[in-house]
PDB file of N, CA and C in Angstrom:
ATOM      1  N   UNK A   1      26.475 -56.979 119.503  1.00  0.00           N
ATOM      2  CA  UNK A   1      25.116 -57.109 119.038  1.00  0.00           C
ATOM      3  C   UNK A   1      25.044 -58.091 117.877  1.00  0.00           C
ATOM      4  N   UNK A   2      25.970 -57.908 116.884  1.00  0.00           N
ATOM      5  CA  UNK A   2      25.772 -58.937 115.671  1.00  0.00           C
ATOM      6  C   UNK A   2      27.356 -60.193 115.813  1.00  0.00           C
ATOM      7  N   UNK A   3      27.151 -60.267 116.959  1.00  0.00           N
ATOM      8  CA  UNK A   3      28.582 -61.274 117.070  1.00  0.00           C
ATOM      9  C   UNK A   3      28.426 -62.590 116.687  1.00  0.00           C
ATOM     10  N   UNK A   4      28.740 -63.486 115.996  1.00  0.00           N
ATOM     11  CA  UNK A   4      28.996 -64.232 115.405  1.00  0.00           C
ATOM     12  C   UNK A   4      27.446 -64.539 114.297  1.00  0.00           C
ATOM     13  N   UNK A   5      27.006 -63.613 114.200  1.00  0.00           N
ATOM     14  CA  UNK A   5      26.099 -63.641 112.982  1.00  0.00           C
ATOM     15  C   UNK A   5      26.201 -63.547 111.648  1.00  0.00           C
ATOM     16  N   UNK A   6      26.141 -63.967 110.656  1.00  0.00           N
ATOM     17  CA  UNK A   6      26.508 -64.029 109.356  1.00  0.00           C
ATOM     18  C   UNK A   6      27.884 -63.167 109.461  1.00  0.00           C
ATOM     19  N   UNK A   7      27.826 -63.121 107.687  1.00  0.00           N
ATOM     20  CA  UNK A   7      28.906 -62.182 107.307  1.00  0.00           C
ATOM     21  C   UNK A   7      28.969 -60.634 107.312  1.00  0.00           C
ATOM     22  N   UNK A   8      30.095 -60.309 108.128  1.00  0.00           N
ATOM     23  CA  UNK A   8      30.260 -58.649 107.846  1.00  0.00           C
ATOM     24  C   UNK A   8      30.208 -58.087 107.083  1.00  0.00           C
ATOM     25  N   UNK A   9      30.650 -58.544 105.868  1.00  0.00           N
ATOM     26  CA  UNK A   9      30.157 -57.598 104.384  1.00  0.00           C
ATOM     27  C   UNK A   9      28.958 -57.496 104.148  1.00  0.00           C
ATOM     28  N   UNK A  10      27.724 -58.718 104.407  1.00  0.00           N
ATOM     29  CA  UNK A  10      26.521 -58.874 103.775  1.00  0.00           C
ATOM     30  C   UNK A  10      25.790 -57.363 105.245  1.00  0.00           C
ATOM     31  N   UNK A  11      26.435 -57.581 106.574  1.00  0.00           N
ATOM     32  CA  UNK A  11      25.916 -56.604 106.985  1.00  0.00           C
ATOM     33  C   UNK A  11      26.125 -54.974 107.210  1.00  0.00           C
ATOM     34  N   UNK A  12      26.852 -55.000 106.528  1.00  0.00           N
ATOM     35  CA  UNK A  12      27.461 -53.674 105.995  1.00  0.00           C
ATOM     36  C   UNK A  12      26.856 -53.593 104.934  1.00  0.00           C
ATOM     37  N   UNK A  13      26.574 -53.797 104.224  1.00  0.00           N
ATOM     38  CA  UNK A  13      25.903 -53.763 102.467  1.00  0.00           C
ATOM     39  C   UNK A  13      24.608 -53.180 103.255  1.00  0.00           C
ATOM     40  N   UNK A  14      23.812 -54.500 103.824  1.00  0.00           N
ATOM     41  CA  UNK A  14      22.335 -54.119 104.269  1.00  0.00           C
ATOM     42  C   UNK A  14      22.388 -52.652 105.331  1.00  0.00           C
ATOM     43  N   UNK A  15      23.208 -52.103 106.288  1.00  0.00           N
ATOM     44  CA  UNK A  15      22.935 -51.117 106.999  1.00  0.00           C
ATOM     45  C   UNK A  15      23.588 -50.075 106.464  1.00  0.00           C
ATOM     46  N   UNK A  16      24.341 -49.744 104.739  1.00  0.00           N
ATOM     47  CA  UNK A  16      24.427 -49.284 103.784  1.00  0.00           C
ATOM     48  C   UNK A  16      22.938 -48.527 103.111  1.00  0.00           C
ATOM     49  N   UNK A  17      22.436 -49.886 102.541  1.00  0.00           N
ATOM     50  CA  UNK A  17      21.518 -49.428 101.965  1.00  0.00           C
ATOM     51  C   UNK A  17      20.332 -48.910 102.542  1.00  0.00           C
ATOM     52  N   UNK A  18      19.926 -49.222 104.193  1.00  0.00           N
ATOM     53  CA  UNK A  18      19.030 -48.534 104.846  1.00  0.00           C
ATOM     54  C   UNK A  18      19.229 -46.850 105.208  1.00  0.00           C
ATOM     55  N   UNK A  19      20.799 -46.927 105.213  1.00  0.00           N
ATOM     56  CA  UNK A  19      21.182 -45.513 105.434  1.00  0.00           C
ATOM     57  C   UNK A  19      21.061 -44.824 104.381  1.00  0.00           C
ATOM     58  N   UNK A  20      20.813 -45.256 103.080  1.00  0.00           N
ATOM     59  CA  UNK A  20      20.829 -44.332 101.504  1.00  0.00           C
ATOM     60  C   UNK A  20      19.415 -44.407 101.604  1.00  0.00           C
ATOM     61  N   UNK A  21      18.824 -45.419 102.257  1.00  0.00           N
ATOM     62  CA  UNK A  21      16.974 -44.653 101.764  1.00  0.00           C
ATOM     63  C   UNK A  21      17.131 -43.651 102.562  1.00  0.00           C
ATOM     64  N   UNK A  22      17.551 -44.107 104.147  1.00  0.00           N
ATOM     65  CA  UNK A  22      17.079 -42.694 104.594  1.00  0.00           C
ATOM     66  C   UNK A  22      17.247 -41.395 104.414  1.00  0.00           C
ATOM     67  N   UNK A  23      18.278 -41.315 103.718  1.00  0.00           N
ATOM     68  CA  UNK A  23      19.098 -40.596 103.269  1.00  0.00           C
ATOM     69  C   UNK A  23      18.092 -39.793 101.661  1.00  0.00           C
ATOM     70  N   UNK A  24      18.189 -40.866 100.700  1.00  0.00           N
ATOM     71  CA  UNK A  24      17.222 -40.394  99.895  1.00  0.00           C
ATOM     72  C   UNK A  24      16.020 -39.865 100.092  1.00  0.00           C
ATOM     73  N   UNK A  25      15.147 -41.043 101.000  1.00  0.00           N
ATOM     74  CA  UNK A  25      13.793 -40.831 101.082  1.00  0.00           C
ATOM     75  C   UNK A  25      13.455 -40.215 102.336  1.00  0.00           C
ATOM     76  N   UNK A  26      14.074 -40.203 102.925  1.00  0.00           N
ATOM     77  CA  UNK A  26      13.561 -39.820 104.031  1.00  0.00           C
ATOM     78  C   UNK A  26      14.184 -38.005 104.381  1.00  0.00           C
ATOM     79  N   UNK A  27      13.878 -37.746 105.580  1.00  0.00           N
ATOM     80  CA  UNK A  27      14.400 -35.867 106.193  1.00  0.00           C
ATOM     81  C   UNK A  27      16.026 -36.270 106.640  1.00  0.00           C
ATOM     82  N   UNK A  28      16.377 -35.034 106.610  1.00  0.00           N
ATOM     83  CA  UNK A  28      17.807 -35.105 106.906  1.00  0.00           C
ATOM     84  C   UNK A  28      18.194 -35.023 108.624  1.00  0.00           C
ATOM     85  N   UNK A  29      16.886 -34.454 109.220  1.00  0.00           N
ATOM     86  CA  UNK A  29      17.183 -34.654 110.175  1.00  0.00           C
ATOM     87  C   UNK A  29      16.751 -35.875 111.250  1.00  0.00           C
ATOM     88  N   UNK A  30      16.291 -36.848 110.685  1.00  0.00           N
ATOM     89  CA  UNK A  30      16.089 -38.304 110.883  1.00  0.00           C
ATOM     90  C   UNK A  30      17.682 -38.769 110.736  1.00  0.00           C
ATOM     91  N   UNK A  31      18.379 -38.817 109.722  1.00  0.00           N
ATOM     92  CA  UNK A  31      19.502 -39.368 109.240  1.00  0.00           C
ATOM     93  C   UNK A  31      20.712 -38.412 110.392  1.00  0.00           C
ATOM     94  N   UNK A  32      20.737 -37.095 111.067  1.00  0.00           N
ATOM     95  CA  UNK A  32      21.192 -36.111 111.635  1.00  0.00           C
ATOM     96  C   UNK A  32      20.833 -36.527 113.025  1.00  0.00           C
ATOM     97  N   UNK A  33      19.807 -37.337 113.299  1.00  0.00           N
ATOM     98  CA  UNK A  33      19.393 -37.906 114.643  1.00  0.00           C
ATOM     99  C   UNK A  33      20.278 -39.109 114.752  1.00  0.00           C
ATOM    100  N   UNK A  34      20.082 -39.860 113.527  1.00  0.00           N
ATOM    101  CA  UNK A  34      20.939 -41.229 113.899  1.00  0.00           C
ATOM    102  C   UNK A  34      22.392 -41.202 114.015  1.00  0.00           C
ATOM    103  N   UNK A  35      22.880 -40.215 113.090  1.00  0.00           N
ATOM    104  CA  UNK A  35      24.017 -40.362 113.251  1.00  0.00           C
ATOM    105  C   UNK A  35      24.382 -39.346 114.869  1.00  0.00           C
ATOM    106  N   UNK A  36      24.294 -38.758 115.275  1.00  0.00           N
ATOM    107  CA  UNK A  36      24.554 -38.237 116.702  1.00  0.00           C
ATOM    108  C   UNK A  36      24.247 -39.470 117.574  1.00  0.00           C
ATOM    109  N   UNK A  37      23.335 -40.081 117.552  1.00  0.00           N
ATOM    110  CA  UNK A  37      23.206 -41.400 118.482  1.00  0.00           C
ATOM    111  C   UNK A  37      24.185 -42.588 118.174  1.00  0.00           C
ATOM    112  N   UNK A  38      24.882 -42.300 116.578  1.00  0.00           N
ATOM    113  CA  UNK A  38      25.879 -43.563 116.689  1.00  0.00           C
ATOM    114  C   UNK A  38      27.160 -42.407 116.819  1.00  0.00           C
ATOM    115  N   UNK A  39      27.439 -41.306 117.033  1.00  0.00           N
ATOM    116  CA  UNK A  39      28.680 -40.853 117.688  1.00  0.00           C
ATOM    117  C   UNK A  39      28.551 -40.874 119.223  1.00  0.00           C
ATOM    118  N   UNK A  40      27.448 -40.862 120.083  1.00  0.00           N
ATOM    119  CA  UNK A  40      27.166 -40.766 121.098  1.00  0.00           C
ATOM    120  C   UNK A  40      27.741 -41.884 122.046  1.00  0.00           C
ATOM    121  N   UNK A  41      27.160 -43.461 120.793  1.00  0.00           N
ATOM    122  CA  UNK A  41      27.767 -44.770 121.320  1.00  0.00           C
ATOM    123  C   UNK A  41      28.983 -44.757 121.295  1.00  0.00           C
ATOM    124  N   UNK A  42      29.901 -44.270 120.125  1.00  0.00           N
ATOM    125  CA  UNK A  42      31.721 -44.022 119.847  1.00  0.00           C
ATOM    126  C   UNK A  42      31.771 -43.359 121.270  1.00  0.00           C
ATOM    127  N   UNK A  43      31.618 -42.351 121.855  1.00  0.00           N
ATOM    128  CA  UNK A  43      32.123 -41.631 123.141  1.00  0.00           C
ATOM    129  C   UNK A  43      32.288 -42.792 124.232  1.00  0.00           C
ATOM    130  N   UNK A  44      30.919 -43.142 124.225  1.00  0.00           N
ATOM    131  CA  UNK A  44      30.500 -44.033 125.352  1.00  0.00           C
ATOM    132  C   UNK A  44      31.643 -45.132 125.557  1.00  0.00           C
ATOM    133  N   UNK A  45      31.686 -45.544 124.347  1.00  0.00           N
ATOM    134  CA  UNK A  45      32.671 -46.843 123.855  1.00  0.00           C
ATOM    135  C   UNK A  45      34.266 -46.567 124.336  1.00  0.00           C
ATOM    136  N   UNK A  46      34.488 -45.582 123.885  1.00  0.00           N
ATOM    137  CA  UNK A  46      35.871 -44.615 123.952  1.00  0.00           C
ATOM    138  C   UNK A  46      36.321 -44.341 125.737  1.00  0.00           C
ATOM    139  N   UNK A  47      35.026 -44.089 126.130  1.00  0.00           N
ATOM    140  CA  UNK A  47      35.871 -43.915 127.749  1.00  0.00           C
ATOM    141  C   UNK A  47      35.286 -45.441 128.175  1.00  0.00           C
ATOM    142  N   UNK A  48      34.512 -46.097 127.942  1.00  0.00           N
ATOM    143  CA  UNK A  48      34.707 -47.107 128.708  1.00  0.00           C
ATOM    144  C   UNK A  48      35.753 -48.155 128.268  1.00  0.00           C
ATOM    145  N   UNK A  49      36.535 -48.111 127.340  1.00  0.00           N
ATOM    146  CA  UNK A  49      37.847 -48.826 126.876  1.00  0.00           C
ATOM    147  C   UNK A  49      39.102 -48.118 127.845  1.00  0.00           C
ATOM    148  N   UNK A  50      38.361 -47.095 127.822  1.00  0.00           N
ATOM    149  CA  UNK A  50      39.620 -46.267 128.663  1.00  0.00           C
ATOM    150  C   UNK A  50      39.263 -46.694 130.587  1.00  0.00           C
ATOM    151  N   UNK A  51      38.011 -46.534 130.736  1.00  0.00           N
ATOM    152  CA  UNK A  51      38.561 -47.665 132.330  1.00  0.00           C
ATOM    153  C   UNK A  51      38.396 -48.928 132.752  1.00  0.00           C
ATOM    154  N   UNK A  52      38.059 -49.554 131.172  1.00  0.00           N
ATOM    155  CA  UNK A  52      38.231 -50.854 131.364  1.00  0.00           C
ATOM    156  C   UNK A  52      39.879 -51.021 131.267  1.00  0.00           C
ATOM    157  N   UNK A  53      40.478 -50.510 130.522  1.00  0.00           N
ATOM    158  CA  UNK A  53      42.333 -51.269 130.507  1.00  0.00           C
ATOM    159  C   UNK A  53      43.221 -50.208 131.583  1.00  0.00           C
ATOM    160  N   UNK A  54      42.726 -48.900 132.394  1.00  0.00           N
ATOM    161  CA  UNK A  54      43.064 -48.337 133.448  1.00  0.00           C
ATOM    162  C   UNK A  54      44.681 -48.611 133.326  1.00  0.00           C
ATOM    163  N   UNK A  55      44.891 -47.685 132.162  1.00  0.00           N
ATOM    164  CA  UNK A  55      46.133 -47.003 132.106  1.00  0.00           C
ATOM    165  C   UNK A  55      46.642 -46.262 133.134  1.00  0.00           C
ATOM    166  N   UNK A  56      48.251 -46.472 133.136  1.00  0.00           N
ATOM    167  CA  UNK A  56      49.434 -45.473 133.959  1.00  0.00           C
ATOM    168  C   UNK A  56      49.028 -43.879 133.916  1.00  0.00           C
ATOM    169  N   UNK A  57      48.525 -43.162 134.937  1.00  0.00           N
ATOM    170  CA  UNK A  57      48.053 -41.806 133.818  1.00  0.00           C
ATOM    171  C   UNK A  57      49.322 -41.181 134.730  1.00  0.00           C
ATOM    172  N   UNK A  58      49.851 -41.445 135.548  1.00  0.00           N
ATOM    173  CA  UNK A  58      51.544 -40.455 135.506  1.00  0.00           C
ATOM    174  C   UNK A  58      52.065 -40.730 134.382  1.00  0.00           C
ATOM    175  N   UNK A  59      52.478 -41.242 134.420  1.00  0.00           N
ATOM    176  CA  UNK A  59      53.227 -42.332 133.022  1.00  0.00           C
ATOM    177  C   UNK A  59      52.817 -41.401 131.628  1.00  0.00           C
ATOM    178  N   UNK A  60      51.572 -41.639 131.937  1.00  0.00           N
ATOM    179  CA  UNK A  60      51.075 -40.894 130.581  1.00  0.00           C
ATOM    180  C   UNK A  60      51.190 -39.494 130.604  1.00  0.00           C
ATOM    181  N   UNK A  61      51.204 -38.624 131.387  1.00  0.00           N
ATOM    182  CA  UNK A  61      51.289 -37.234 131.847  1.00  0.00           C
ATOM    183  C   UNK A  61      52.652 -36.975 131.442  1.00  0.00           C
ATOM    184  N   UNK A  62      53.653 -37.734 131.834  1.00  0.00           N
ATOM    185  CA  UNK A  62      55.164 -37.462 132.073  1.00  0.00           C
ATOM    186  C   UNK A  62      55.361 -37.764 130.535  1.00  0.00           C
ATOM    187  N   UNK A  63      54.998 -38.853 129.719  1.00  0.00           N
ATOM    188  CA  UNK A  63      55.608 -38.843 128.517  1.00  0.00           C
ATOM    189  C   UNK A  63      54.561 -37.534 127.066  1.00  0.00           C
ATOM    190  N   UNK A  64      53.784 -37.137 127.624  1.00  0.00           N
ATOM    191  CA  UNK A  64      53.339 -36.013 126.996  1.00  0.00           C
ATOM    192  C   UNK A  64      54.486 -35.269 126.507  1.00  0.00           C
ATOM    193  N   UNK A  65      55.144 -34.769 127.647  1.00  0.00           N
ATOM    194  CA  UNK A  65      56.167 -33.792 127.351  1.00  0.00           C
ATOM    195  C   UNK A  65      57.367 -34.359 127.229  1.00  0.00           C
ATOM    196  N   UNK A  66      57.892 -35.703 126.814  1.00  0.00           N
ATOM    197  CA  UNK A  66      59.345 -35.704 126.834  1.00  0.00           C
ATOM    198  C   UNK A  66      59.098 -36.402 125.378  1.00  0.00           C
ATOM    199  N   UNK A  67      59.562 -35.404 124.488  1.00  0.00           N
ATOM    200  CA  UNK A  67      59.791 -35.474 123.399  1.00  0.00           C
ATOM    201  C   UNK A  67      60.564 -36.269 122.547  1.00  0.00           C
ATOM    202  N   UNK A  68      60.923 -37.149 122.269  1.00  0.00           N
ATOM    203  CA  UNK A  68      62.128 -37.916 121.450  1.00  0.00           C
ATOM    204  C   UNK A  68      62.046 -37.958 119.830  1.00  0.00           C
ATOM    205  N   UNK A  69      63.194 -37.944 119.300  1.00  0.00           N
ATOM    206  CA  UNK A  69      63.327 -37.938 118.358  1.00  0.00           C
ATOM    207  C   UNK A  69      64.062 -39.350 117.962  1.00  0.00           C
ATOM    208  N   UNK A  70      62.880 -39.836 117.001  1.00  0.00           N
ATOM    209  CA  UNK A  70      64.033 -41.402 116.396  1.00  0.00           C
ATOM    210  C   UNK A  70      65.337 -41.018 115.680  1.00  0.00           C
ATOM    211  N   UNK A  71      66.037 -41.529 115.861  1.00  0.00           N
ATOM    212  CA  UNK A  71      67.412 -42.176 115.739  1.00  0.00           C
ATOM    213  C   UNK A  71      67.281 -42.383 114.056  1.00  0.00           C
ATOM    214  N   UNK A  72      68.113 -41.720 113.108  1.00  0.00           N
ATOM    215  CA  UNK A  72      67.885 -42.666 111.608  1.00  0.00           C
ATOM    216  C   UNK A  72      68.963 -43.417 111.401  1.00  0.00           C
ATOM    217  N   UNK A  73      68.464 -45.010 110.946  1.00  0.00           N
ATOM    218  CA  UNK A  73      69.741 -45.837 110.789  1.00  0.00           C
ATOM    219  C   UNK A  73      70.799 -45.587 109.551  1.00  0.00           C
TER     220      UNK A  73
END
């Protein structure tokens, strides 16, 4: 959404300070709405990374349980 648009700090500062009004000025459950809609996008984000790169899932199953211990030099 903000890809190659200004600087990341300047937009972090600004969606900072919109989140402290709302936060100040505004209900908590406005600020309790937004944030569930930006964990909602993290999920979304989270499995679709997961079948976009369509990992080994034996692979992954089998090394669950085989435990190793590093070696100290």
């Amino acid at each position: 959404m903000f890809t190659d648009v200004g600087n990341y700090f300047i937009w972090g500062v600004i969606i900072g300070i919109i989140v402290a009004f709302i936060g100040f000025f505004g209900s908590f459950k406005l600020l309790q709405s937004i944030q569930i809609v930006f964990a909602l996008f993290l999920a979304i984000g989270a499995v679709l990374a997961i079948v976009i790169v369509n990992p080994n899932w034996f692979s992954i199953f089998i090394n669950l349980f085989n435990i190793q211990i590093p070696k100290v030099a």
